[in-house]
Protein backbone atom coordinates (compact mmCIF):
# COMPACT_ATOMS: atom_id res chain seq x y z
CA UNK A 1 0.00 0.00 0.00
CA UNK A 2 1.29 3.58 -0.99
CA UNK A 3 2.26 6.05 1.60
CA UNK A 4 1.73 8.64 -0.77
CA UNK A 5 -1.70 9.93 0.82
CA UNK A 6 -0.23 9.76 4.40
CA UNK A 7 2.61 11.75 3.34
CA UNK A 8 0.47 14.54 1.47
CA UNK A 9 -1.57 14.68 4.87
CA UNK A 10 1.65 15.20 7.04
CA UNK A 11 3.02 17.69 4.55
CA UNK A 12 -0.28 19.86 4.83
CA UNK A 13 0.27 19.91 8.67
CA UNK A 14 2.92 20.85 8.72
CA UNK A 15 2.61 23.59 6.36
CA UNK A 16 2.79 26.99 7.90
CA UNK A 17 -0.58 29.01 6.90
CA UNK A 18 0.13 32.81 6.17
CA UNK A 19 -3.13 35.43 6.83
CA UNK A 20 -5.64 32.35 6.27
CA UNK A 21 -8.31 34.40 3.96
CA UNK A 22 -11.31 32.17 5.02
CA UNK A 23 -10.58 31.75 9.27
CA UNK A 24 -12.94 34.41 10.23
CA UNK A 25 -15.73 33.51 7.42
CA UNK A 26 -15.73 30.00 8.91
CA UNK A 27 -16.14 31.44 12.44
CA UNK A 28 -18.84 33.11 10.89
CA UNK A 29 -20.37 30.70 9.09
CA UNK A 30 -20.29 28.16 12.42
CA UNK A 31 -22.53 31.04 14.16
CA UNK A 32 -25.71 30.16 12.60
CA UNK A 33 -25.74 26.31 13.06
CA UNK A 34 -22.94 25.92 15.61
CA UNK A 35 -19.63 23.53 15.11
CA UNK A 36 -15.58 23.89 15.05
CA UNK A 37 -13.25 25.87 13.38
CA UNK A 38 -9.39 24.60 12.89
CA UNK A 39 -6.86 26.53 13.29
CA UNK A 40 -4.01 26.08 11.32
CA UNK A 41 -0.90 24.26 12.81
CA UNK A 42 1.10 27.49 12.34
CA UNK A 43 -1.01 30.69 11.55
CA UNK A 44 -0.04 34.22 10.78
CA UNK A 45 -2.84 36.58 11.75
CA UNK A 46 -2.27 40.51 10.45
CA UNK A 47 -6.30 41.15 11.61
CA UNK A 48 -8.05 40.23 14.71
CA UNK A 49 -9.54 36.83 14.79
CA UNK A 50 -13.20 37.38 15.42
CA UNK A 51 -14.69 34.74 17.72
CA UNK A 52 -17.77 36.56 17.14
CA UNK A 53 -21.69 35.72 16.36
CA UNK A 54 -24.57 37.16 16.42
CA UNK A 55 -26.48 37.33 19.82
CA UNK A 56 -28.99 35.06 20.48
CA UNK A 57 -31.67 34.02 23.47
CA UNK A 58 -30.14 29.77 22.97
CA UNK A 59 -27.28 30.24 20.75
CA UNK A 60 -25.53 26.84 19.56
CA UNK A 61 -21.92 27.11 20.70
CA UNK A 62 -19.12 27.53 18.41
CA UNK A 63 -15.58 26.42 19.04
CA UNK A 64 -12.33 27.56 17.51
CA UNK A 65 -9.56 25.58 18.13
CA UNK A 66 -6.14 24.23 17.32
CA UNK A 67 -3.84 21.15 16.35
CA UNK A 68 -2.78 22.48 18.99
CA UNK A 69 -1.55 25.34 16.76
CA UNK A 70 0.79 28.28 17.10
CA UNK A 71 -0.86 32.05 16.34
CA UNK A 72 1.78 34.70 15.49
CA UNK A 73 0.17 37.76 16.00
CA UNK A 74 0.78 40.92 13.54
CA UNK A 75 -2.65 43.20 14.71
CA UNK A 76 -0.43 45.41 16.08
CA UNK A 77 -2.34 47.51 18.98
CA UNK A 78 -5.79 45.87 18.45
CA UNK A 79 -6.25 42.43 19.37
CA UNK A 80 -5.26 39.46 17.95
CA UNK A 81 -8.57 37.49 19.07
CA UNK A 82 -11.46 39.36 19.92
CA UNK A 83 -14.49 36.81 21.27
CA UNK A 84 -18.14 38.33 22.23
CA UNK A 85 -21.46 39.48 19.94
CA UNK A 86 -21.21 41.03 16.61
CA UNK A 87 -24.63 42.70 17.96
CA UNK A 88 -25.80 44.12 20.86
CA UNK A 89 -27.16 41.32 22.49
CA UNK A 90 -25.37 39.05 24.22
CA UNK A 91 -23.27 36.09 22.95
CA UNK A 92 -23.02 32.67 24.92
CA UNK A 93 -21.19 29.62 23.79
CA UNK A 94 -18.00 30.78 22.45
CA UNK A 95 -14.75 28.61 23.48
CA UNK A 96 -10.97 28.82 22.44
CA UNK A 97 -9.05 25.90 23.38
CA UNK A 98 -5.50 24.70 22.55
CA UNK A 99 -3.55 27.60 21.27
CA UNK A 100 -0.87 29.25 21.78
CA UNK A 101 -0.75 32.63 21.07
CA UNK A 102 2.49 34.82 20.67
CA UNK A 103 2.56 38.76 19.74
CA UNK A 104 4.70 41.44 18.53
CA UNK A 105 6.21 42.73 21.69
CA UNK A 106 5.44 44.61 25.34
CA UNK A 107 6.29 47.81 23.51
CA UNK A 108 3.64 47.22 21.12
CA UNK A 109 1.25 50.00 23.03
CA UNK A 110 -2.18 48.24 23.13
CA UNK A 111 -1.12 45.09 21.58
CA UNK A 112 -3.37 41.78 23.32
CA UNK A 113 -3.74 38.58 22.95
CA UNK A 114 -7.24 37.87 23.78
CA UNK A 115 -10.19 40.33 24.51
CA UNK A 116 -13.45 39.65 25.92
CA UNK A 117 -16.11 41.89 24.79
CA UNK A 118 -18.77 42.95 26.91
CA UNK A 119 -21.28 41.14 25.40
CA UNK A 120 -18.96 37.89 25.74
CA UNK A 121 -20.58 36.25 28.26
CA UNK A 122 -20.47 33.03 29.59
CA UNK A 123 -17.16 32.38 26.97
CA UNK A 124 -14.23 29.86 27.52
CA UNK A 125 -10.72 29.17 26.77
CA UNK A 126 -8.46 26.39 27.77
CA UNK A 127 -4.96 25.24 27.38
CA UNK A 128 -3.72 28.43 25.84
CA UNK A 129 -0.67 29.77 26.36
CA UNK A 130 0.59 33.94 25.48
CA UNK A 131 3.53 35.13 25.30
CA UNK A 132 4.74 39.21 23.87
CA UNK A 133 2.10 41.47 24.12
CA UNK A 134 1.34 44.84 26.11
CA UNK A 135 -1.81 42.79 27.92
CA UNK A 136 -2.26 39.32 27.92
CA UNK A 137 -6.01 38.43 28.38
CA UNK A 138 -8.09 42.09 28.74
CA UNK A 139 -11.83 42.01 30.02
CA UNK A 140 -14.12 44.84 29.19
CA UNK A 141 -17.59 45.64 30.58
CA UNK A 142 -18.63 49.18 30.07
CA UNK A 143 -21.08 51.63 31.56
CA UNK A 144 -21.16 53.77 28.53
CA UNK A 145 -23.66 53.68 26.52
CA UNK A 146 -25.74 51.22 29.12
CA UNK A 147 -24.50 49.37 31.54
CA UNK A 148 -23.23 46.26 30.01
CA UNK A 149 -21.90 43.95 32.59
CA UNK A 150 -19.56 41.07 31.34
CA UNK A 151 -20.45 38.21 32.87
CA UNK A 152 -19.07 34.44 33.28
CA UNK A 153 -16.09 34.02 31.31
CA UNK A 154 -14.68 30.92 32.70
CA UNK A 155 -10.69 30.06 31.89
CA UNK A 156 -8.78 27.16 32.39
CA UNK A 157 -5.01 25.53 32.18
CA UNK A 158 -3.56 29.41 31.26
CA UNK A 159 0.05 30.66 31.02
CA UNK A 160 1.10 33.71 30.44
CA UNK A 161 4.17 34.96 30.13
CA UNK A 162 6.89 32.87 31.12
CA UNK A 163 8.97 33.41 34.32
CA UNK A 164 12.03 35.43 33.78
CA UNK A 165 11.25 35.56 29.78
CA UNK A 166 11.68 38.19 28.07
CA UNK A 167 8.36 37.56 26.24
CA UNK A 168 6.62 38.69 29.32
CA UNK A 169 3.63 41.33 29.12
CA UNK A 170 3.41 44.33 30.76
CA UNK A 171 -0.08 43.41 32.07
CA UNK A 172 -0.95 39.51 32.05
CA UNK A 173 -4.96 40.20 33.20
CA UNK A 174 -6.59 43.18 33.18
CA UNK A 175 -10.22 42.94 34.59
CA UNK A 176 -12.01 46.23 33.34
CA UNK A 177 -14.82 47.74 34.27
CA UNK A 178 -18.11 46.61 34.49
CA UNK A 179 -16.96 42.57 35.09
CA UNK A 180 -18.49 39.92 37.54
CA UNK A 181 -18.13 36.01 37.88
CA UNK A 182 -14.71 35.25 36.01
CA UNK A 183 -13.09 32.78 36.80
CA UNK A 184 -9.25 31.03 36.14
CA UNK A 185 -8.85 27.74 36.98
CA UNK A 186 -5.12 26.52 36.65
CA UNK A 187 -3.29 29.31 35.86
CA UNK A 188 0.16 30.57 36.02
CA UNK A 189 0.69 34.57 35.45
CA UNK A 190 3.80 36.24 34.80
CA UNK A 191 4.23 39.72 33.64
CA UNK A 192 6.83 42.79 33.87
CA UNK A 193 4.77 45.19 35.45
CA UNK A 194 1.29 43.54 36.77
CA UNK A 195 0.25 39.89 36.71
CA UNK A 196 -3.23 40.96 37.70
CA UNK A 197 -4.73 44.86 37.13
CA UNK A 198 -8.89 45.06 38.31
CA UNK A 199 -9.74 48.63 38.30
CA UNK A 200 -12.54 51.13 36.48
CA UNK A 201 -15.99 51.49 37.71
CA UNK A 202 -17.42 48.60 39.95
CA UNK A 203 -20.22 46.16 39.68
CA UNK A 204 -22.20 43.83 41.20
CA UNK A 205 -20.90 39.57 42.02
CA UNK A 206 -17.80 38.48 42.39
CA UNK A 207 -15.76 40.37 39.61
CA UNK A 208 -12.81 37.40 39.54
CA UNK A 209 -11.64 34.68 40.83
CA UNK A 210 -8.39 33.09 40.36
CA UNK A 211 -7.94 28.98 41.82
CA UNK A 212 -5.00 27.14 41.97
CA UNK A 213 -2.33 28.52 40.44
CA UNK A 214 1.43 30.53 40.58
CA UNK A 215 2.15 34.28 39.97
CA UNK A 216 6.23 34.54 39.24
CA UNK A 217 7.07 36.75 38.58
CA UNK A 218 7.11 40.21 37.90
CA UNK A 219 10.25 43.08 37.29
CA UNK A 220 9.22 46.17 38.35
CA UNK A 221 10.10 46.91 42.11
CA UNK A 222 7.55 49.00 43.68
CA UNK A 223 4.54 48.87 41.28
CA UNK A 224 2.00 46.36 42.65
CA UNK A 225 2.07 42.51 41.13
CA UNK A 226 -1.95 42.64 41.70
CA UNK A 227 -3.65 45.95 41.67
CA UNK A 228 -7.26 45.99 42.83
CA UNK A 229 -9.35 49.34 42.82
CA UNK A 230 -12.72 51.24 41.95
CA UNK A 231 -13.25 53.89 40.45
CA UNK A 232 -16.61 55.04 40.83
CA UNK A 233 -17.06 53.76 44.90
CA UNK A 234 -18.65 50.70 44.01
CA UNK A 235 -17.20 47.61 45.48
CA UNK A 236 -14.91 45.31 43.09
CA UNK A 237 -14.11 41.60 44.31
CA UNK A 238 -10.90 39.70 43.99
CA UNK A 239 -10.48 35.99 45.19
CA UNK A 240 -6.77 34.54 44.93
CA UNK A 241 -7.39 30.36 46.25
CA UNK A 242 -4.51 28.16 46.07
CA UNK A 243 -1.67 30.27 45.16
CA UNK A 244 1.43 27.47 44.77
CA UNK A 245 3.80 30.36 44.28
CA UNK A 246 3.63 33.89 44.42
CA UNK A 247 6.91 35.10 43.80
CA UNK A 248 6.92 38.49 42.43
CA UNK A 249 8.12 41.91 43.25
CA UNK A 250 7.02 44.09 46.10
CA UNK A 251 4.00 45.28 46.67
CA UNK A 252 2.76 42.01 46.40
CA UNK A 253 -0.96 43.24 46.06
CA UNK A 254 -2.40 46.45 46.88
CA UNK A 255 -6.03 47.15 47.59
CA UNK A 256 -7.22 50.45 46.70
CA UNK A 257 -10.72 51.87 46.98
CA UNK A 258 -13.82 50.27 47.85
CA UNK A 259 -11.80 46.72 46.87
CA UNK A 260 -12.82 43.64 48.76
CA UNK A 261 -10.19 41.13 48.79
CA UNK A 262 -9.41 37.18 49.97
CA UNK A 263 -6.40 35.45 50.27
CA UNK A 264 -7.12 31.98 50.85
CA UNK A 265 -3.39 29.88 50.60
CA UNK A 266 -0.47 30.83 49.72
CA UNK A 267 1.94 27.31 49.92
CA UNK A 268 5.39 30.09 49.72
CA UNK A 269 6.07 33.43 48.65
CA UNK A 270 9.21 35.71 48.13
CA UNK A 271 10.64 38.55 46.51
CA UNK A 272 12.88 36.70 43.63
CA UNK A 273 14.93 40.52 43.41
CA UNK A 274 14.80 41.03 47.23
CA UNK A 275 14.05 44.62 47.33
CA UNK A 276 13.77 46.25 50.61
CA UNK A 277 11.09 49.06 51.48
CA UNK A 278 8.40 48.15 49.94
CA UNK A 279 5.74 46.55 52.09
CA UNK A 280 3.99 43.15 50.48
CA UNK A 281 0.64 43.72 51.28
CA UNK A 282 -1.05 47.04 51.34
CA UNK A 283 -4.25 48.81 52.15
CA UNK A 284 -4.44 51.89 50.74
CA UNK A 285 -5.57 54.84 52.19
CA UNK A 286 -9.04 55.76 50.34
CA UNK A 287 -11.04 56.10 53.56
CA UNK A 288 -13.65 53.74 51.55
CA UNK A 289 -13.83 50.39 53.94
CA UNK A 290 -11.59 48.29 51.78
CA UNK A 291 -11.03 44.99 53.03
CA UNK A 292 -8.34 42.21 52.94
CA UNK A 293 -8.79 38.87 54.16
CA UNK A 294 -6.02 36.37 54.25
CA UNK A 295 -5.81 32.59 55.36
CA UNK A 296 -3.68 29.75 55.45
CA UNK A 297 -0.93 31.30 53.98
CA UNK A 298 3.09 31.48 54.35
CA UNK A 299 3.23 34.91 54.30
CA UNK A 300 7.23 36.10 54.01
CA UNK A 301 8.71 39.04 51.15
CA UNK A 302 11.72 39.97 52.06
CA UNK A 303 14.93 38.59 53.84
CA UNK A 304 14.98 40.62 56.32
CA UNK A 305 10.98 40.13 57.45
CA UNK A 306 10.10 43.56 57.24
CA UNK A 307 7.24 45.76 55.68
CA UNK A 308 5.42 42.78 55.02
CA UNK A 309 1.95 44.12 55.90
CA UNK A 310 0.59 47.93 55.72
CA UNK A 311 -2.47 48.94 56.73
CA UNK A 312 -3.16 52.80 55.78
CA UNK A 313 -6.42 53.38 55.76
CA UNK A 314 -8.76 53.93 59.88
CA UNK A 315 -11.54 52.77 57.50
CA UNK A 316 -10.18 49.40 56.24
CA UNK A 317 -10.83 45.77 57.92
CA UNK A 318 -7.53 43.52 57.84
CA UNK A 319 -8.31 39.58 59.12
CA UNK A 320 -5.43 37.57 59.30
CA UNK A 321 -5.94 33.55 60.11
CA UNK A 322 -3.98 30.64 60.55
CA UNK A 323 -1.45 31.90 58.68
CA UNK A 324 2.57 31.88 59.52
CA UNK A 325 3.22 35.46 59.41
CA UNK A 326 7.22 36.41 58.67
CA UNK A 327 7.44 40.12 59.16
CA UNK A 328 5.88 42.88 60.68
CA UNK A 329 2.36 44.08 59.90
CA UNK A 330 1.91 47.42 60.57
CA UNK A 331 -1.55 49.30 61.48
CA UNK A 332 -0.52 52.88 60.29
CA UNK A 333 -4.33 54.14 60.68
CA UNK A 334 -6.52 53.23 63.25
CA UNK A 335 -8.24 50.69 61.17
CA UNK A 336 -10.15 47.54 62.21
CA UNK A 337 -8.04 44.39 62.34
CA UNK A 338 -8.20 40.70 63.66
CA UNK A 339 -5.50 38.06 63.65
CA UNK A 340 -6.72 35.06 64.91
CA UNK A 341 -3.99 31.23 65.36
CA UNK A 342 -1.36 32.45 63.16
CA UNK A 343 2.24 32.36 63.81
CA UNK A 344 3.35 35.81 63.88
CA UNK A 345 6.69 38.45 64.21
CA UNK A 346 5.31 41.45 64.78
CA UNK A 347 2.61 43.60 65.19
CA UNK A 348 2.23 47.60 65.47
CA UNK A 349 1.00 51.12 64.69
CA UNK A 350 -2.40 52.25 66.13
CA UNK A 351 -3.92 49.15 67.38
CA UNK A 352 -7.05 50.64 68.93
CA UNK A 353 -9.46 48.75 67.17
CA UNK A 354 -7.35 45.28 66.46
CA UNK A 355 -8.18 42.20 68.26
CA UNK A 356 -5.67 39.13 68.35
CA UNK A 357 -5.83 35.44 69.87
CA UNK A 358 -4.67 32.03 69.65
CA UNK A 359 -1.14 33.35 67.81
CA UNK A 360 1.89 32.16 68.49
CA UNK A 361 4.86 34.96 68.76
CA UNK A 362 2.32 37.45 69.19
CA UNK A 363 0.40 38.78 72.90
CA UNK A 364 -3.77 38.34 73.11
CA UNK A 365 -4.99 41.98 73.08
C-alpha cells in the first residue's frame, strides 16, 4: 500500500498558513448552526480573529480551536482574538481551546492577545498559552452607553508569560470595568509590570476569581504585582485560592478603593529581586472600607521580614488567620483588624481597634 496519501496529509500539517483568507468567514459561518473551526498548525494573523456571532436568546456554541496550533500575532495595537457578539445582544457559547498565542512585543502600546467583549458572556478558553504582548487576556464591561456587565467568562489551564522571559507582558490580566463572575482555573501569570490589574468602575458579584495557580514573577520593584481598585465607589471583588507560588516583586498586592479582597493559601512566597522598602501587602488609604482577608498562607517578602503588611487606611478591615506570618504588619491608621492562630513576628501602629488570639509569637490583646 502507498504512503503517498499519508505523506500529502503530514506535509499539509505541517505547512505553515500565512493570513488564512477564510478563518474568520468560517467562524462566521459556524454562528448560525454551531460547530468547530481549525486553526491552522502554524497561523499568521495581520487582523483580529473574530470569535464573534450574532447574539442570540439559545445560541448553539461555536468552538475555535487548534492542532494544537501556534498564532503569530501581527494586529499590532488591536487584538489578535477578539471573542463576544457582533450585535448588541449578548453572545453565549463561544470557546478557544488549545492555542498558543504569541505577539509582537510589550512595547507594542495596546497590543493583546485575547479580549473579551462585553457582550462575551459566559465564553471559555483552555490550554492556551501567550507570550509578547502589552496585555495578555483584557476584560471589558462598560457603563457607557448602558450598563453592560460582562459576565461568566470561565478560563482554564492558562500561562502567560513565562517566568524570567523576556516575552513577558506588561499586564498579564486586566479585569475592566463593568466585570463579575470570572473565573481562572489553573493558571500561572507572569508579567513585567502587573500579573493581575482590576480597576474602572465597579459592579455587582464576584468580579474574579483566580484557583489554583502561581504568579512569578514580575520586574518592576515598587509597582504592585496585583492591583485591585474602583473607580466610581462601588465595590470590586478579587479571590486569589490556592496560590502554589507567588513570587513576584514588592507590593505584592495592593487594595485600593472600595476593593474587597481574599487570600485563601499561599503554599510560599518571596521577593525573587529582594528589594527592601516596599511593604507586600497594602491597604491603601481611600477612607472607603476596603477589606483584605487572608488565610492559610506562608506569608514572608523579604529577607529581612520587614514591611510585610501595611495597613493605611482607619476605614479598612484587615483579618489575618492561621497563617505563619514572617514580618511585621503594621496598622498605620486606626483601622479595624483581627488576627486570629497564626504564627506571627510582629505587630504595630495604632492598634485601637485590632483584636488578636490564639497566635503564636504574638500577645492576646
Amino acid at each position: 500500500m502507498s504512503n503517498k496519501p499519508i505523506a500529502i496529509l503530514l506535509a499539509l500539517l505541517a505547512a505553515t498558513s500565512t493570513a488564512h483568507a477564510t478563518l474568520n468567514d468560517d467562524i462566521a459561518a459556524a454562528c448560525a448552526g454551531g460547530g468547530s473551526v481549525t486553526v491552522p498548525l502554524n497561523y499568521v494573523a495581520t487582523t483580529t480573529i473574530n470569535l464573534t456571532c450574532p447574539g442570540a436568546i439559545e445560541p448553539p456554541p461555536v468552538l475555535l480551536q487548534g492542532m494544537p496550533s501556534k498564532i503569530t500575532c501581527q494586529t499590532g495595537a488591536a487584538p489578535c482574538i477578539l471573542i463576544g457578539s457582533t450585535t448588541s445582544t449578548q453572545r453565549t457559547n463561544l470557546a478557544l481551546r488549545d492555542v498558543y498565542i504569541y505577539g509582537p512585543g510589550r512595547t507594542v502600546a495596546g497590543s493583546e492577545a485575547i479580549r473579551f467583549s462585553p457582550t462575551a458572556d459566559y465564553s471559555s478558553v483552555s490550554d492556551v498559552r501567550i507570550d509578547n504582548f502589552d496585555k495578555g487576556i483584557h476584560f471589558i464591561g462598560t457603563t457607557t452607553p448602558v450598563n453592560d456587565l460582562l459576565v461568566g467568562p470561565h478560563l482554564r489551564n492558562i500561562v502567560i508569560g513565562e517566568s524570567n522571559s523576556p516575552a513577558r507582558m506588561n499586564v498579564a490580566v486586566h479585569l475592566d470595568g463593568h466585570v463579575a463572575n470570572v473565573s481562572f482555573n489553573q493558571f500561572h501569570l507572569s508579567a513585567y509590570q502587573r500579573v493581575i490589574l482590576s480597576d474602572g468602575p465597579g459592579g455587582t458579584g464576584a468580579d474574579a476569581t483566580f484557583i489554583d495557580g502561581g504568579l512569578n514573577t514580575t520586574a518592576t520593584s515598587g509597582t504592585a504585582a496585583v492591583y485591585i481598585s474602583s473607580s466610581d465607589g462601588a465595590g470590586r471583588i478579587l479571590n486569589l485560592t490556592q496560590i502554589q507560588d507567588w513570587e513576584t516583586r514588592t507590593p505584592y498586592i495592593e487594595v485600593g478603593s472600595a476593593s474587597y479582597v481574599t487570600i485563601s493559601g499561599i503554599g510560599f512566597s518571596g521577593d525573587p529581586s529582594q528589594t527592601p522598602g516596599y511593604a507586600a501587602f497594602r491597604i491603601l488609604n481611600t477612607g472607603t472600607g476596603s477589606r483584605l482577608s487572608i488565610s492559610d498562607a506562608w506569608m514572608w517578602a523579604e529577607s529581612n521580614g520587614l514591611n510585610l503588611v501595611s495597613v493605611e487606611d482607619a476605614t479598612a478591615i484587615l483579618k489575618i488567620s492561621n497563617s505563619h506570618i514572617q514580618g511585621v504588619v503594621n496598622f498605620s491608621a486606626a483601622a479595624k483588624g483581627a488576627l486570629v492562630g497564626n504564627s506571627c513576628y510582629m505587630v504595630t501602629g495604632t492598634l485601637t481597634n485590632v483584636r488578636m488570639s490564639a497566635n503564636t509569637g504574638c500577645a492576646d490583646r
